[in-house]
Protein backbone atom coordinates (compact mmCIF):
# COMPACT_ATOMS: atom_id res chain seq x y z
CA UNK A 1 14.09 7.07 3.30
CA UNK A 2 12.40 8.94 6.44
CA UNK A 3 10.07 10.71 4.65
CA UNK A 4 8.68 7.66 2.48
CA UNK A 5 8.48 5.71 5.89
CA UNK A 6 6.28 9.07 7.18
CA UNK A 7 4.18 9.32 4.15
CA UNK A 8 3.88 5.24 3.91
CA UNK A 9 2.81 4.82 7.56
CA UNK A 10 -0.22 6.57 7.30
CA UNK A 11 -1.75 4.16 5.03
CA UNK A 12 0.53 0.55 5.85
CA UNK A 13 0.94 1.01 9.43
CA UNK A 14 -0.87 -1.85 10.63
CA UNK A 15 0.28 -2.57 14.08
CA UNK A 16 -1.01 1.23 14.43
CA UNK A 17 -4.48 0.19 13.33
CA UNK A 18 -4.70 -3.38 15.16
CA UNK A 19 -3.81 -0.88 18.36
CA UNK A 20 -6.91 1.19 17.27
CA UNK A 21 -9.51 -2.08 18.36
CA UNK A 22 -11.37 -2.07 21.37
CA UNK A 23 -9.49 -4.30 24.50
CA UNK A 24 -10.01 -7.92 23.13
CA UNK A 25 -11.12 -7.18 19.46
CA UNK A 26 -10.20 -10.06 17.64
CA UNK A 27 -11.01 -9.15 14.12
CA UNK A 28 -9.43 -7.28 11.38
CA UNK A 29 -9.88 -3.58 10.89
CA UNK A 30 -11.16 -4.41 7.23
CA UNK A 31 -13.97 -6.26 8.89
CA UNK A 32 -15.42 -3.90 11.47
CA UNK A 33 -18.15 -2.23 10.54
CA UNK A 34 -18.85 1.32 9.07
CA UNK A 35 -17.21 3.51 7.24
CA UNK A 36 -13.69 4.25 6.24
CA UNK A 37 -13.91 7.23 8.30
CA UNK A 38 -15.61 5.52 10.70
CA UNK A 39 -13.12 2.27 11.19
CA UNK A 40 -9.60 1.76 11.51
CA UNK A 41 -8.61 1.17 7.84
CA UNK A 42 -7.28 -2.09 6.37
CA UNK A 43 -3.75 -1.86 5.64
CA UNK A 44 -2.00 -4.04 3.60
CA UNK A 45 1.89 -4.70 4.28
CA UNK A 46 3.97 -3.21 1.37
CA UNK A 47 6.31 -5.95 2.34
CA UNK A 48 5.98 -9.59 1.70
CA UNK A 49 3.57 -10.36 4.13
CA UNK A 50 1.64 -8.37 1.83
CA UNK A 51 0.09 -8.44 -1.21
CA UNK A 52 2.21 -5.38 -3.21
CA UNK A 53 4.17 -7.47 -4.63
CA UNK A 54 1.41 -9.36 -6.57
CA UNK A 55 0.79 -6.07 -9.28
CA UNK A 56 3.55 -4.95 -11.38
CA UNK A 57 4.94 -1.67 -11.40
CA UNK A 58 3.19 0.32 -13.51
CA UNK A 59 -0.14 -0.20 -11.20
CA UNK A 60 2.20 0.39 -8.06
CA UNK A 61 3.22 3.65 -9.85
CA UNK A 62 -0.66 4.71 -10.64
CA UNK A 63 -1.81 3.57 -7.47
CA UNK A 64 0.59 5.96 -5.46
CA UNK A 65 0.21 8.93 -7.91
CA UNK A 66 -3.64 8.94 -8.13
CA UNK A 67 -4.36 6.60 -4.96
CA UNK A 68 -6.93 3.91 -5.07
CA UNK A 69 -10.55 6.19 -5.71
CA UNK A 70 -8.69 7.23 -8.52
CA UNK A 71 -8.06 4.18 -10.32
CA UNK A 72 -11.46 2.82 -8.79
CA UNK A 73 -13.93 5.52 -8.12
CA UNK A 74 -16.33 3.25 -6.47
CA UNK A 75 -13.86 1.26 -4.12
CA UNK A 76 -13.61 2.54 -0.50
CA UNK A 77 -9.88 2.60 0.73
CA UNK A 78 -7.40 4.53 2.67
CA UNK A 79 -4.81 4.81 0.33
CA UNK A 80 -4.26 8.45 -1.07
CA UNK A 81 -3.19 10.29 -4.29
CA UNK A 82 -0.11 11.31 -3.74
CA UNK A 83 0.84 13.37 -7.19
CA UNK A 84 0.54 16.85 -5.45
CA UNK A 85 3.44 15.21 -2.67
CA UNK A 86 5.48 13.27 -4.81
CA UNK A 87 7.26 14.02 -8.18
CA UNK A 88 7.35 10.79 -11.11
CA UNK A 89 10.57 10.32 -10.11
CA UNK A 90 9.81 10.60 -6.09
CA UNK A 91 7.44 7.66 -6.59
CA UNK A 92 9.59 5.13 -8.94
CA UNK A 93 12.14 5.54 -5.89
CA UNK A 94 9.58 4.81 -3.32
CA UNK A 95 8.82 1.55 -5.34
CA UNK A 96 12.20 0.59 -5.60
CA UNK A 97 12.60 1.19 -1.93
CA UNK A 98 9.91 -1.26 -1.25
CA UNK A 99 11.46 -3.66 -3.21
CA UNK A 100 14.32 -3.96 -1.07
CA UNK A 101 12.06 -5.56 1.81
CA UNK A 102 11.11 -8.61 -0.65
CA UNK A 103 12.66 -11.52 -0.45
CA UNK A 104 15.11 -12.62 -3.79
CA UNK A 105 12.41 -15.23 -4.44
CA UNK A 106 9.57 -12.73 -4.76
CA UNK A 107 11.45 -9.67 -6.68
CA UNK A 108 12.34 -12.06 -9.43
CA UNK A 109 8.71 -13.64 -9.79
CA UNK A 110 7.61 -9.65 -9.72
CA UNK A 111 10.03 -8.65 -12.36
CA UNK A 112 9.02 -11.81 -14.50
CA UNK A 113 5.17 -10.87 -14.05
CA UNK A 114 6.55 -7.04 -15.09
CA UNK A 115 8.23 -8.55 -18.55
CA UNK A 116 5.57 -10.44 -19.26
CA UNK A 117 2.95 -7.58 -19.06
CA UNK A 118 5.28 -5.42 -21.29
């Protein structure tokens, strides 16, 4: 899935942004100050180390089509829209592809969350 890994590490890249602090910078990018535009963005893993896994699909799906400011105008983020890049279809395979990096344990307490929203 190259170009999901390109598109992907823009955003979730992480040792990328840690790389970004000044020589002995000890916190995280989400707590420097300024702006977005101004800071190396907080990224959070799409693996298990991150916190993905805790939303079922259907907000995984609207936060990749429309990106975060478009589910939550007023919450400053990094993540963008991707619905002019990636067809419906594009971004169900992109969530399944993430998938594969959870653990068994954690894909079967996702899928239970996504019944029980259904």
């Amino acid at each position: 899935m190259p170009m999901i890994r390109t598109l992907c590490r823009r955003t979730h890249d992480l040792r990328r942004a840690l790389r970004q602090l000044p020589r002995g910078e000890t916190r995280r990018p989400s707590e420097l100050a300024g702006t977005a535009a101004e800071r190396p963005p907080s990224r959070a893993a799409a693996n298990a180390n991150g916190h993905t896994w805790h939303h079922i699909d259907r907000q995984l799906f609207d936060l990749t089509k429309s990106g975060v400011s478009g589910i939550l105008p007023d919450y400053e983020s990094d993540m963008p829209a991707f619905k002019s890049v990636l067809s419906d279809q594009q971004i169900w395979v992109t969530i399944a592809f993430i998938k594969t990096s959870w653990p068994k344990e954690i894909r079967s307490w996702q899928e239970q969350v996504n019944q029980n929203a259904r």
